[in-house]
Protein backbone atom coordinates (compact mmCIF):
# COMPACT_ATOMS: atom_id res chain seq x y z
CA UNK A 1 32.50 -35.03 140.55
CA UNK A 2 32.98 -31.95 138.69
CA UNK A 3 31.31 -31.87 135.35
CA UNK A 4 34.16 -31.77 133.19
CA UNK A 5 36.04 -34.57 134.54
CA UNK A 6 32.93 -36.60 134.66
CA UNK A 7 31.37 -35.33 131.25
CA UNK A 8 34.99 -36.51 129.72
CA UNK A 9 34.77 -40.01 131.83
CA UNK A 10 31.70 -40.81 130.61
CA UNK A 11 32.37 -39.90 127.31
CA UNK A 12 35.88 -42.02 126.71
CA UNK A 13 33.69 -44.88 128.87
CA UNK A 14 31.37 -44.99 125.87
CA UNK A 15 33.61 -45.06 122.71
CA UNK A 16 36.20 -47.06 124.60
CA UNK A 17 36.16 -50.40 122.35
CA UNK A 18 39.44 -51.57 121.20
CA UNK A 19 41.53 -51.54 124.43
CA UNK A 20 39.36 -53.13 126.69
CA UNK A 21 42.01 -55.17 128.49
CA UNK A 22 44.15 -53.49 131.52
CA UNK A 23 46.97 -54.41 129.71
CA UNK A 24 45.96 -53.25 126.31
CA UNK A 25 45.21 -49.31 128.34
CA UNK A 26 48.41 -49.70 130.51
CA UNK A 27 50.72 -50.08 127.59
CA UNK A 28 48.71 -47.48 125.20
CA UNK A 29 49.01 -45.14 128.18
CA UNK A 30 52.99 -45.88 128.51
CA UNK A 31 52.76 -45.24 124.65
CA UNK A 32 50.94 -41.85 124.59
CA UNK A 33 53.34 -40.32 127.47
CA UNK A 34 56.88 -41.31 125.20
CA UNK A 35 54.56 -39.75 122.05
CA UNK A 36 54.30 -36.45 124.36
CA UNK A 37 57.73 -36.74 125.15
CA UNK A 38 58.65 -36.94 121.75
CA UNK A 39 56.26 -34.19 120.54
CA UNK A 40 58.09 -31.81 123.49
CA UNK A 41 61.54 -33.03 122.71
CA UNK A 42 60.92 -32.50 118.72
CA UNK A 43 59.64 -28.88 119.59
CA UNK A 44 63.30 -27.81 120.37
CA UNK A 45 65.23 -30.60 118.09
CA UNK A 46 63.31 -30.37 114.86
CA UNK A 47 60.99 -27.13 115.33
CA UNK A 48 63.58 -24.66 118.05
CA UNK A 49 60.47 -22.84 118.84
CA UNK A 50 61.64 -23.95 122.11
CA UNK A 51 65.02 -24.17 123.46
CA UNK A 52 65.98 -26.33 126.44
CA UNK A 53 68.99 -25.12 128.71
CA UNK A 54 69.11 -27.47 131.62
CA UNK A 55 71.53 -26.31 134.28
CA UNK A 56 71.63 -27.36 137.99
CA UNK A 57 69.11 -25.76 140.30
CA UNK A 58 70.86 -23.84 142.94
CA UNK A 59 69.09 -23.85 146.47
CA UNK A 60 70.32 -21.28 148.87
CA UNK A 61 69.48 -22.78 152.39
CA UNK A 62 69.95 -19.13 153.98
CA UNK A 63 66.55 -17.98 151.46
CA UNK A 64 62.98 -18.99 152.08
CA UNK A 65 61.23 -21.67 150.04
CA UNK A 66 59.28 -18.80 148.24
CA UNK A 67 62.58 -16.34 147.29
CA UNK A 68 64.07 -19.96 146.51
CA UNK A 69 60.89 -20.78 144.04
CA UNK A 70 61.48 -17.67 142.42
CA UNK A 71 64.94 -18.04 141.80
CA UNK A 72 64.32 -21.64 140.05
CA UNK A 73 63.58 -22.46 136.33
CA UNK A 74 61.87 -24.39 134.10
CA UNK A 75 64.92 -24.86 131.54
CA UNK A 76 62.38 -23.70 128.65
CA UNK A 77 63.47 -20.57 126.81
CA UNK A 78 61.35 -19.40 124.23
CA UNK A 79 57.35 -20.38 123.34
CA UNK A 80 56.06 -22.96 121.66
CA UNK A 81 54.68 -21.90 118.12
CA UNK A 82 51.16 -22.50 116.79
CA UNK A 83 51.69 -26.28 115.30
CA UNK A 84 53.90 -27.56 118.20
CA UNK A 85 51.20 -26.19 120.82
CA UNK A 86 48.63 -28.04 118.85
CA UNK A 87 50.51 -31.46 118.76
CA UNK A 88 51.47 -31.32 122.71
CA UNK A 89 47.94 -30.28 123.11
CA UNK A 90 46.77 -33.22 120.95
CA UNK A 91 49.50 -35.73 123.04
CA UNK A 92 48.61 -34.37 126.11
CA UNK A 93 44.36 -35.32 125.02
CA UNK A 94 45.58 -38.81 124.46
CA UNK A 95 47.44 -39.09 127.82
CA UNK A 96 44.29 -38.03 129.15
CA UNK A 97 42.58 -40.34 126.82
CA UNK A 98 43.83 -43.48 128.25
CA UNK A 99 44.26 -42.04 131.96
CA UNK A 100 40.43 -42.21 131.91
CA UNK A 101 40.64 -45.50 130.37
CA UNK A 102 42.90 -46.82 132.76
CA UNK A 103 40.38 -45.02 135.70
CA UNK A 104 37.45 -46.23 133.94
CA UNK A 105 38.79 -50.02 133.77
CA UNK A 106 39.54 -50.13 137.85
CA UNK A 107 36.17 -48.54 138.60
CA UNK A 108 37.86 -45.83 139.42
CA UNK A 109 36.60 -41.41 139.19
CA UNK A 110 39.52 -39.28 138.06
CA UNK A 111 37.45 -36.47 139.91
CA UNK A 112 37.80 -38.45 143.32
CA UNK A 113 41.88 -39.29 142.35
CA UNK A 114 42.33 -35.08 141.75
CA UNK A 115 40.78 -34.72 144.85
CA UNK A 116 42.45 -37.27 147.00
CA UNK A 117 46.46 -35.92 145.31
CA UNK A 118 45.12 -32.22 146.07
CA UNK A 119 44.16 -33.06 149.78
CA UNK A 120 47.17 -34.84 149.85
CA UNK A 121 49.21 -32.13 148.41
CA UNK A 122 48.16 -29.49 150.38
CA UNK A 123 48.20 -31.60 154.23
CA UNK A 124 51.72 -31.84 153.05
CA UNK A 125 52.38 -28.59 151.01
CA UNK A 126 56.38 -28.80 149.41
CA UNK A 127 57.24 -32.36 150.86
CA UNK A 128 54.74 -33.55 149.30
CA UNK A 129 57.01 -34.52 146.45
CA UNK A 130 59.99 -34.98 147.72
């Protein structure tokens, strides 16, 4: 396991108290992803640091997945400022938080799960996804 992952494991593992129950980590994990979705969403709403302009994503069949890649975007313009980094970063820790939890409570090593979506990801490369 690399370090990290397993340094962080072992560290939510011991200060894990209140949310013991697979329930109690499954709906605090569903709770910490709408908080990050709020954080991102209040970035452009209430901040505009960020601005989102969705449009659909053309796919030219006559290009190659990689000139097609290029040509598709990720809707964000602009960058997030100083605060809002720091509260997506913070929402983001306490996704993480609870992932581990969630790992932790099925016996499970988020080092082995990142290694067994990356193996997976690259055996299947772009449909991998789809």
């Amino acid at each position: 396991m690399s370090s990290e992952c397993s340094n962080f494991q072992e560290c939510v593992s011991n200060v894990q108290f209140r949310n013991k129950s697979i329930l109690d980590i499954s709906s605090k994990l569903s709770e910490q992803t709408a908080l990050l979705n709020r954080a991102l969403v209040k970035s452009a709403t209430y901040c505009g640091c960020i601005s989102i302009n969705a449009q659909k994503q053309i796919i030219d069949n006559n290009k190659s997945i990689d000139e097609n890649r290029k040509c598709l975007k990720s809707h964000i313009e602009g960058r997030l400022c100083e605060k809002c980094k720091e509260k997506i970063e913070e929402e983001m820790g306490d996704v993480l938080y609870y992932l581990v939890s969630l790992c932790d409570a099925l016996d499970l090593e988020l080092d082995e799960v990142m290694k067994q979506k990356q193996k997976y990801i690259k055996t299947l490369g772009i449909y991998s996804l789809l």
